[in-house]
N, C-alpha and C. Protein backbone atom coordinates (compact mmCIF):
# COMPACT_ATOMS: atom_id res chain seq x y z
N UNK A 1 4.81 -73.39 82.73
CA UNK A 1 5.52 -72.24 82.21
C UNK A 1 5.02 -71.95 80.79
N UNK A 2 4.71 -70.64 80.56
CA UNK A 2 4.47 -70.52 79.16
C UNK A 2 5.20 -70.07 78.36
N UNK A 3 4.85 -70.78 77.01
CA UNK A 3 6.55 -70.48 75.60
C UNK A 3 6.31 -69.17 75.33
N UNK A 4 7.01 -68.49 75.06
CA UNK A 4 7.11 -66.73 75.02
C UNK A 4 7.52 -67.02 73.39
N UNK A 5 6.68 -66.70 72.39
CA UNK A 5 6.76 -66.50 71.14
C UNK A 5 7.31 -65.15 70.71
N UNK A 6 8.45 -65.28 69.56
CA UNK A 6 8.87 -63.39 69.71
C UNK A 6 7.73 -63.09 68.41
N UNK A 7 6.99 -61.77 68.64
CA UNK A 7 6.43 -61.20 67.34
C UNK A 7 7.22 -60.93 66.19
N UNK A 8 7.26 -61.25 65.03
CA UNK A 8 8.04 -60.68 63.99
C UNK A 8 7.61 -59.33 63.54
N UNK A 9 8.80 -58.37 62.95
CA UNK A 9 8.47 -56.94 62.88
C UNK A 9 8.67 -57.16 61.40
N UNK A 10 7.67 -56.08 60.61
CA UNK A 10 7.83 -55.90 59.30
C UNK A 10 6.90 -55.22 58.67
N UNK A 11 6.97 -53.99 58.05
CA UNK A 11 6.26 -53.23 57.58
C UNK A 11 6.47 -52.83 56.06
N UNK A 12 5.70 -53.10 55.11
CA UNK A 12 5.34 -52.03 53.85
C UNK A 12 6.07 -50.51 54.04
N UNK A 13 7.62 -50.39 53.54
CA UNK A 13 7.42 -48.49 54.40
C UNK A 13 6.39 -48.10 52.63
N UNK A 14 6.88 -48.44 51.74
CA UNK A 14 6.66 -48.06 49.90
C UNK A 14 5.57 -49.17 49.47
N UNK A 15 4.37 -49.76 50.01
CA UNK A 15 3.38 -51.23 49.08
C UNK A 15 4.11 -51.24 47.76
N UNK A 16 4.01 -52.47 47.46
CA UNK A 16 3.81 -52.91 46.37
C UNK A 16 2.40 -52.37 45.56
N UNK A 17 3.14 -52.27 44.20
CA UNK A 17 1.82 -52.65 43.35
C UNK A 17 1.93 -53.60 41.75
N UNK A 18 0.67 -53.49 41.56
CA UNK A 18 0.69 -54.71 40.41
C UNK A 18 1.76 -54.17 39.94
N UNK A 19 2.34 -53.20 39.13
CA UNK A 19 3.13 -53.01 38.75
C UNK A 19 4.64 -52.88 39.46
N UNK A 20 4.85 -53.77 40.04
CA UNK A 20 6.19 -53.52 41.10
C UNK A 20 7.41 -54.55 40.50
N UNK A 21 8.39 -54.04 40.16
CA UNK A 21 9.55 -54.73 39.66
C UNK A 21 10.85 -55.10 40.37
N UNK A 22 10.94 -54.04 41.56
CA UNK A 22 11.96 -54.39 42.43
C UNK A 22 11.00 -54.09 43.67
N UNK A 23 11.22 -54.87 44.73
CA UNK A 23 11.52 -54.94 45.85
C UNK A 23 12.57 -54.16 46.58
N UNK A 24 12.83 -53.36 47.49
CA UNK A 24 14.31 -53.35 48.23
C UNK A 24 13.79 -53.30 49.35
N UNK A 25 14.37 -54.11 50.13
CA UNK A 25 14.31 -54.86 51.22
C UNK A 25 15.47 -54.65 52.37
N UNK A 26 15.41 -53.76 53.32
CA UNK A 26 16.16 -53.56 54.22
C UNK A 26 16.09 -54.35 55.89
N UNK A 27 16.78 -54.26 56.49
CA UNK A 27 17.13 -55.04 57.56
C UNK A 27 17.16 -53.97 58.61
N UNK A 28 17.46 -54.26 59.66
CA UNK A 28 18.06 -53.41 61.05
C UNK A 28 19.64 -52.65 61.01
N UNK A 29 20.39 -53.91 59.88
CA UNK A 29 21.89 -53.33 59.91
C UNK A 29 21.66 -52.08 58.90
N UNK A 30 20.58 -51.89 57.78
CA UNK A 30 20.66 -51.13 57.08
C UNK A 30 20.84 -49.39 57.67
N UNK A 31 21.77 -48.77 57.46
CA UNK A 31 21.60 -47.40 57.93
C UNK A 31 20.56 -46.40 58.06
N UNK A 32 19.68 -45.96 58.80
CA UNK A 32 18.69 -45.00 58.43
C UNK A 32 18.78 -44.02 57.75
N UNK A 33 20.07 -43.49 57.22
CA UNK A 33 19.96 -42.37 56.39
C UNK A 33 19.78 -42.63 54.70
N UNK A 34 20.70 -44.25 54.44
CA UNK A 34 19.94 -44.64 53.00
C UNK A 34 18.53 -45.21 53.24
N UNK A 35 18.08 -45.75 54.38
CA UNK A 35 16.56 -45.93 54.32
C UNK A 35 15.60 -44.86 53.98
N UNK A 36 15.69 -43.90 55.07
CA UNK A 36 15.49 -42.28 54.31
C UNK A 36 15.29 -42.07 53.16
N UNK A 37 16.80 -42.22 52.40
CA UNK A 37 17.05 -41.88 51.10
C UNK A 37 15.92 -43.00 50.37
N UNK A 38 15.77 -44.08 50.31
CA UNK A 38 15.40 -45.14 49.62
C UNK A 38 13.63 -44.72 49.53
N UNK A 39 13.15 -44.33 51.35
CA UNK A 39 11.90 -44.01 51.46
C UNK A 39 11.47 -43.16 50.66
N UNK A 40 12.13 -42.01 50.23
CA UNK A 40 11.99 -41.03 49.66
C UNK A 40 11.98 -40.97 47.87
N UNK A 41 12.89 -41.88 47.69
CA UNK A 41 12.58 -42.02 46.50
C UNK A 41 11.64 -42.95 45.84
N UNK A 42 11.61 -43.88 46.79
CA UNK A 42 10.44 -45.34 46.38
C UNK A 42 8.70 -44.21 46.33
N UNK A 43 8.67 -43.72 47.24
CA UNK A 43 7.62 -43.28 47.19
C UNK A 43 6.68 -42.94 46.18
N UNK A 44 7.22 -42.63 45.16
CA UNK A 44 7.11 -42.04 43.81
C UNK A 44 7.21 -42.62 42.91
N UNK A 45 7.76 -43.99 42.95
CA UNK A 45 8.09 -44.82 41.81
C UNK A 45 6.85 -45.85 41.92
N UNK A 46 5.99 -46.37 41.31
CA UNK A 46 5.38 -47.54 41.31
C UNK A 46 5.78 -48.60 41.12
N UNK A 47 6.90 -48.70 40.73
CA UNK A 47 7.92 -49.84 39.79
C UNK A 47 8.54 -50.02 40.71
N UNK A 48 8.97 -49.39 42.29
CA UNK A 48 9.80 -50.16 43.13
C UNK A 48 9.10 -49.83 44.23
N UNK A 49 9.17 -51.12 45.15
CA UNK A 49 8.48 -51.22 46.97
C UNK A 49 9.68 -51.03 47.68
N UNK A 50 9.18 -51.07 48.94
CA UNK A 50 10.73 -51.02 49.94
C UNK A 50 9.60 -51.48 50.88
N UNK A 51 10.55 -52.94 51.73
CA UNK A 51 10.02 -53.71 52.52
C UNK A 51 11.00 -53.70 53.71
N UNK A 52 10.67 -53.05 55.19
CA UNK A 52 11.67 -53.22 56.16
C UNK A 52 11.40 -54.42 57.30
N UNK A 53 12.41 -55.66 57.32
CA UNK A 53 12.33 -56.69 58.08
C UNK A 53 13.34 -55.77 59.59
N UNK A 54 12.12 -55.49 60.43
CA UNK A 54 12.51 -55.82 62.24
C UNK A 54 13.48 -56.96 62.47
N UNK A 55 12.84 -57.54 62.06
CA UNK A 55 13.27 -59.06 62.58
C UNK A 55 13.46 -60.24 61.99
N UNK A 56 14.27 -60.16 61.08
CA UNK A 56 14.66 -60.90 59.95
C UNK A 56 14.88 -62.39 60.09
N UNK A 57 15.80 -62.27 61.36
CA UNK A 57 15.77 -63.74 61.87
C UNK A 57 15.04 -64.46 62.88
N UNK A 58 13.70 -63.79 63.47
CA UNK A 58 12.42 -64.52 63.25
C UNK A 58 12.01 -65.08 62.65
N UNK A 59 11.74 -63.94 61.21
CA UNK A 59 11.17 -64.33 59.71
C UNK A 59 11.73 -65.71 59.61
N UNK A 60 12.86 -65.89 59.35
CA UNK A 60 13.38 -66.89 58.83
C UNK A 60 13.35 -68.03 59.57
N UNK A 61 13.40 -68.16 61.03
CA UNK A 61 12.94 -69.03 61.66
C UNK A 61 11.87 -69.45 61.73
N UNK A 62 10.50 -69.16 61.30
CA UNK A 62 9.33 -69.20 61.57
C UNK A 62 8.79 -69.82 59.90
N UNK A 63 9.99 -69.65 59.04
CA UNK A 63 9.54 -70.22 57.53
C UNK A 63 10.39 -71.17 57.70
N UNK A 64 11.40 -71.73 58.32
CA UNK A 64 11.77 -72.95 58.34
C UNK A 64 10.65 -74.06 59.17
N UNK A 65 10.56 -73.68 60.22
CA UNK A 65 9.52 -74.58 61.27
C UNK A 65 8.09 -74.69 60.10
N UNK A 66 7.66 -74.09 59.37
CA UNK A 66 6.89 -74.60 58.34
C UNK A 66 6.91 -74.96 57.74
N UNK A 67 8.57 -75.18 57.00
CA UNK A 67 8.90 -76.21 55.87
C UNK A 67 8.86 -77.44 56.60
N UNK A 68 9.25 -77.23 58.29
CA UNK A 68 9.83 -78.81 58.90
C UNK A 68 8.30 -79.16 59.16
N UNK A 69 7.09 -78.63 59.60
CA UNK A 69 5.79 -78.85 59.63
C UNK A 69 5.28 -79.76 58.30
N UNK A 70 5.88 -78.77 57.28
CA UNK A 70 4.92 -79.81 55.74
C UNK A 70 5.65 -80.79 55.93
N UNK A 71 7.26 -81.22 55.95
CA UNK A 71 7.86 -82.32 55.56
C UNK A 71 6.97 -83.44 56.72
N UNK A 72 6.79 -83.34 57.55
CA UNK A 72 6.28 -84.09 58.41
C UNK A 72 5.26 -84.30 58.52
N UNK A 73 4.23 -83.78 58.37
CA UNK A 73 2.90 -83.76 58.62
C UNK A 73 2.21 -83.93 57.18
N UNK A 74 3.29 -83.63 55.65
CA UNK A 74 2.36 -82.90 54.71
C UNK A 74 1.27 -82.18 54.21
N UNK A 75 0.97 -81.30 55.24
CA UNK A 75 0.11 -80.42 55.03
C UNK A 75 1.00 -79.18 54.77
N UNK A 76 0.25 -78.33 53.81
CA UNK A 76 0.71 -76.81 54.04
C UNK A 76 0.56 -75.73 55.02
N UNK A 77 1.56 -75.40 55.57
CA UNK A 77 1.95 -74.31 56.56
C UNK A 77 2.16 -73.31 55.90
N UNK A 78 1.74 -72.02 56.21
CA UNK A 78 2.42 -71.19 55.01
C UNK A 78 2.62 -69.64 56.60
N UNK A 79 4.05 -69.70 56.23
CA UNK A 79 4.42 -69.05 57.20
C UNK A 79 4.53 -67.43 56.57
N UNK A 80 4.41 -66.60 58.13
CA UNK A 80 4.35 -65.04 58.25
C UNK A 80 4.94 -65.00 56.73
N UNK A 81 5.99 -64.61 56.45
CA UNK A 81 7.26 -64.31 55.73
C UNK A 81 6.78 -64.81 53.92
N UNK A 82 5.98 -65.36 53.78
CA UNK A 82 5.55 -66.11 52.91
C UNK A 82 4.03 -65.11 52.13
N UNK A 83 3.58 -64.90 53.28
CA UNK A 83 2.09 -64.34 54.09
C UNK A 83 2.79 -62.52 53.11
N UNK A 84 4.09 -62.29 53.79
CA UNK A 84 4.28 -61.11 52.91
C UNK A 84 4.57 -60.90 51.74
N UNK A 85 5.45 -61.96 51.48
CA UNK A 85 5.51 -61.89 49.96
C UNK A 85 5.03 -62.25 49.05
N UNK A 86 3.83 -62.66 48.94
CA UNK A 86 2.99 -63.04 48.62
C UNK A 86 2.10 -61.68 47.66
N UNK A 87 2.09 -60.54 47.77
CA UNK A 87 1.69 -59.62 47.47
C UNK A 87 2.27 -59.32 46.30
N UNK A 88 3.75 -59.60 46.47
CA UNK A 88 4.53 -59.20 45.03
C UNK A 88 4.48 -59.95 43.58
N UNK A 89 4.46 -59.58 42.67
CA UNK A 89 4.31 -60.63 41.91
C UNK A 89 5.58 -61.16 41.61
N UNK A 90 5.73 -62.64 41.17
CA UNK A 90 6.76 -63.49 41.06
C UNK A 90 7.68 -63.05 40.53
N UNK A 91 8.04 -62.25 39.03
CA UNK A 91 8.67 -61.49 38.73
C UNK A 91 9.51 -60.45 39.08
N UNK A 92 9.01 -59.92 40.14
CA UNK A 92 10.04 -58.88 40.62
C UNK A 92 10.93 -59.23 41.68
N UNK A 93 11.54 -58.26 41.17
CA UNK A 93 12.81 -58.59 41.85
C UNK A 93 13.38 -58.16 43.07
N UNK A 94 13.85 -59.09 44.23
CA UNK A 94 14.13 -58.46 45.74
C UNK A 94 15.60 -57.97 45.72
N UNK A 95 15.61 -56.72 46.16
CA UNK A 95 17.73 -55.84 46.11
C UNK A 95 17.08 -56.12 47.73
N UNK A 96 18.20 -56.48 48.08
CA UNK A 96 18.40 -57.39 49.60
C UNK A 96 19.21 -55.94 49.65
N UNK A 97 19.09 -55.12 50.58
CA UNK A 97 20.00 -53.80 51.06
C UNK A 97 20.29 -54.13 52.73
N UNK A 98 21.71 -54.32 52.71
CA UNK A 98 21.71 -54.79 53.93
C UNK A 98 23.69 -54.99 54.13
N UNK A 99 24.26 -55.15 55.69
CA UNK A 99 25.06 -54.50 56.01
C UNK A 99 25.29 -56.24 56.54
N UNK A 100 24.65 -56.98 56.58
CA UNK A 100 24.96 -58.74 56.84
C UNK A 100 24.37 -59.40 55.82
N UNK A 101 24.67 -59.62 54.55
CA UNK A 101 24.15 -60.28 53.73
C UNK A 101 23.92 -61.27 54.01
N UNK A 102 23.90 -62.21 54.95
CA UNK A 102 22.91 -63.70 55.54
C UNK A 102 22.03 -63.49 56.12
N UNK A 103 21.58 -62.28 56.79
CA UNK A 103 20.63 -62.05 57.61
C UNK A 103 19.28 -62.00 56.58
N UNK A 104 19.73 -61.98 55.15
CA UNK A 104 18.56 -61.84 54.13
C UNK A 104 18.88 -62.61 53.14
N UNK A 105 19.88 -63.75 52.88
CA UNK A 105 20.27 -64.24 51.58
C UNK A 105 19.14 -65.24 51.48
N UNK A 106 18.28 -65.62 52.44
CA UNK A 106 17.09 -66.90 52.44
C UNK A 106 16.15 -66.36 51.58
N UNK A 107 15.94 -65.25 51.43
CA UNK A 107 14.56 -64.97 51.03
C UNK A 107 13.94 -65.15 49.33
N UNK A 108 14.79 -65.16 48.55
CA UNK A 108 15.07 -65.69 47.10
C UNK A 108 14.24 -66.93 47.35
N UNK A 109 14.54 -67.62 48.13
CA UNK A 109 13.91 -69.20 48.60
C UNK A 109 12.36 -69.00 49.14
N UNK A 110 12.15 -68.35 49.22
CA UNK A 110 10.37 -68.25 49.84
C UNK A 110 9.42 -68.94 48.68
N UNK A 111 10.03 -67.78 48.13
CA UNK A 111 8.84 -67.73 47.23
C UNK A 111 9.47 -67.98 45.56
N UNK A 112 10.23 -68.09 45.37
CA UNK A 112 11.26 -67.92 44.32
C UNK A 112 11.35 -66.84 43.31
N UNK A 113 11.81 -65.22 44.14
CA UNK A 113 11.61 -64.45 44.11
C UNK A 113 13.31 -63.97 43.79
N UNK A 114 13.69 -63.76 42.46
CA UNK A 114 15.05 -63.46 41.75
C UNK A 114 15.69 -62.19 42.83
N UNK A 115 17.06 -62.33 43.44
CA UNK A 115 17.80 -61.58 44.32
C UNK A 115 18.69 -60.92 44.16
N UNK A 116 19.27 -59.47 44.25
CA UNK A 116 20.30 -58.96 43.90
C UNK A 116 20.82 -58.81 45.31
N UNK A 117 22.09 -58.20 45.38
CA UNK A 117 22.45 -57.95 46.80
C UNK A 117 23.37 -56.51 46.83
N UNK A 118 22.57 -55.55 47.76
CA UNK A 118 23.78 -54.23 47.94
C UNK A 118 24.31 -54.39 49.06
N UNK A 119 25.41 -55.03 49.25
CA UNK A 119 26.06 -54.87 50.69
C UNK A 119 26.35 -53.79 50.94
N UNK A 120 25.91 -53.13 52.23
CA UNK A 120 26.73 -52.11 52.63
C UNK A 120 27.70 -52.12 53.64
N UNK A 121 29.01 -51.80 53.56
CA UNK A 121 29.48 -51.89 53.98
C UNK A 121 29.91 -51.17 54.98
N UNK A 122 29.68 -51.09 56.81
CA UNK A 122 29.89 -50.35 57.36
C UNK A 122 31.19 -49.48 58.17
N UNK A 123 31.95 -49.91 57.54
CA UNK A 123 33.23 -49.38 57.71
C UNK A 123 33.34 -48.31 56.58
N UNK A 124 32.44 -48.18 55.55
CA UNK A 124 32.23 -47.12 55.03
C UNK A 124 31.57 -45.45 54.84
N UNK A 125 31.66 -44.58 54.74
CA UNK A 125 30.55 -43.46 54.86
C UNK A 125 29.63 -43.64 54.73
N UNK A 126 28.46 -42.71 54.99
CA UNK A 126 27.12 -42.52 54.59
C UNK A 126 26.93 -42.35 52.93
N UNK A 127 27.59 -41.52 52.72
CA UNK A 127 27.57 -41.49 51.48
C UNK A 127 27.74 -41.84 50.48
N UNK A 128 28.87 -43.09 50.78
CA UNK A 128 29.55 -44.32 49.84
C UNK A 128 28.21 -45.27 49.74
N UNK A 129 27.58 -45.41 50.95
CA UNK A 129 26.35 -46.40 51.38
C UNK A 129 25.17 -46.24 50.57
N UNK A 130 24.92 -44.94 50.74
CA UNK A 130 24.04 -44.69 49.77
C UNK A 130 24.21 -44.20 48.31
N UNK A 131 25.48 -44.01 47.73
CA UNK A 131 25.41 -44.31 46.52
C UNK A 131 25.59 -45.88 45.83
N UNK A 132 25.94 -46.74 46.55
CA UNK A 132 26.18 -48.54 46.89
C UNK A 132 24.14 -48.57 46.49
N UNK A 133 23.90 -48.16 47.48
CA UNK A 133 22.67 -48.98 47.68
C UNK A 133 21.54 -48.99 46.07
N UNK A 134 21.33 -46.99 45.74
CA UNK A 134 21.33 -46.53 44.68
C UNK A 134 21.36 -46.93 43.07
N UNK A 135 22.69 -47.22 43.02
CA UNK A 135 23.54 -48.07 41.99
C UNK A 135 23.01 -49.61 41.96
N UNK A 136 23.26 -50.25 43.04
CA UNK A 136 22.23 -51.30 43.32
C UNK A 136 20.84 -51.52 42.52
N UNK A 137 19.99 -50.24 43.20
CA UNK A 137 18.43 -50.62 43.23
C UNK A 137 18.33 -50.20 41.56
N UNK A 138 19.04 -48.97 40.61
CA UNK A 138 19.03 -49.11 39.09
C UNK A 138 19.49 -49.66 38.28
N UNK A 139 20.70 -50.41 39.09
CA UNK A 139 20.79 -51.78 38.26
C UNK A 139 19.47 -53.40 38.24
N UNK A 140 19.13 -52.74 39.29
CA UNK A 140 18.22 -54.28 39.74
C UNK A 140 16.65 -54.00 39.04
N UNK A 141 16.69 -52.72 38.91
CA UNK A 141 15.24 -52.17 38.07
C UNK A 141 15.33 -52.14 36.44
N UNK A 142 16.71 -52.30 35.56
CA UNK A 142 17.07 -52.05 34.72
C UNK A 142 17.15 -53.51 34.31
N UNK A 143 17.72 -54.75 35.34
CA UNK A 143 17.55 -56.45 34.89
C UNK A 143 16.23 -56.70 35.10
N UNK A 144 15.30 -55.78 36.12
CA UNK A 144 13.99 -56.33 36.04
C UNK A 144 13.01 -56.08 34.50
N UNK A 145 13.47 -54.98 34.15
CA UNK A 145 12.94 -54.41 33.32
C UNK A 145 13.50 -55.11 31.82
N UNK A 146 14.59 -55.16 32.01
CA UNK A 146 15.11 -56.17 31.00
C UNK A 146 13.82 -57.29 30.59
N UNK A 147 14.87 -58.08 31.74
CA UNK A 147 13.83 -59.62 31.60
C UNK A 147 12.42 -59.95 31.32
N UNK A 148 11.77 -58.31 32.23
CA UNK A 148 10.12 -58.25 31.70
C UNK A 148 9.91 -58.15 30.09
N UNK A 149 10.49 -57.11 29.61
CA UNK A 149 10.26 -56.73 28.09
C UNK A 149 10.91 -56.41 27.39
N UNK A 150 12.67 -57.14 27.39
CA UNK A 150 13.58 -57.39 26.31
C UNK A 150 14.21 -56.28 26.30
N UNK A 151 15.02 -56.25 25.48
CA UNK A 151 15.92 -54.93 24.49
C UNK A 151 15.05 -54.02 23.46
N UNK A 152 13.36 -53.51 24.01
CA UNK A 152 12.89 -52.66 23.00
C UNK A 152 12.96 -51.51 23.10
N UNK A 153 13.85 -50.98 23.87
CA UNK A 153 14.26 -49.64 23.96
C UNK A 153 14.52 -48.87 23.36
């Protein structure tokens, strides 16, 4: 019988670039209309990416079985999930946008990559959601920006 491996889903919708300070990072629970919203504005910003995990808890399964690989074997495994973030630089910062905050609270741990969190909450509007998420991603660009280069404003 053969093991049926699931593919993990995950796409760049906004790349990173050298200059990238936030991350926002959406899930499946995330609503498509603040993804939309988020797509639309990331686009334009160089200072923020937007990263959408398919399959989040693949991801995360597939970076544990490589931590349990090094502990055992000590060699380095360096799993999918690792493989992506890897692009960002250490500094910036991941806004976890998401409607199950466990389905993404691991990822701070990859790479040791500083985490904010916009829960959205779906018992709420569209519109509450995406001003949540919003509020979120300029607060999380405003501590990134902080921490990069102080109070010289």
């Amino acid at each position: 019988m053969e093991s049926q491996v699931k593919r993990c889903e995950w796409t760049w919708v906004c790349p990173p670039s050298s200059h990238s300070q936030v991350c926002v990072v959406t899930d499946e629970t995330t609503p498509h209309m603040v993804r939309e919203a988020l797509v639309e504005y990331c686009q334009d910003s160089p200072h923020i990416s937007l990263l959408h995990l398919g399959t989040a808890d693949q991801l995360r399964l597939g970076w544990l079985a490589s931590l349990a690989l090094v502990q055992r074997s000590e060699q380095k495994i360096v799993s999918e999930i690792e493989h992506v973030l890897a692009i960002l630089p250490i500094s910036c910062f991941l806004l976890l946008c998401t409607q199950a905050a466990r389905s993404l609270d691991w990822l701070g741990a990859v790479r040791g990559h500083q985490c904010e969190l916009a829960h959205l909450h779906p018992t709420t509007n569209d519109s509450r959601q995406l001003e949540v998420a919003f509020k979120a991603m300029f607060a999380t660009l405003h501590s990134a920006t902080l921490e990069r280069w102080g109070d010289v404003f």
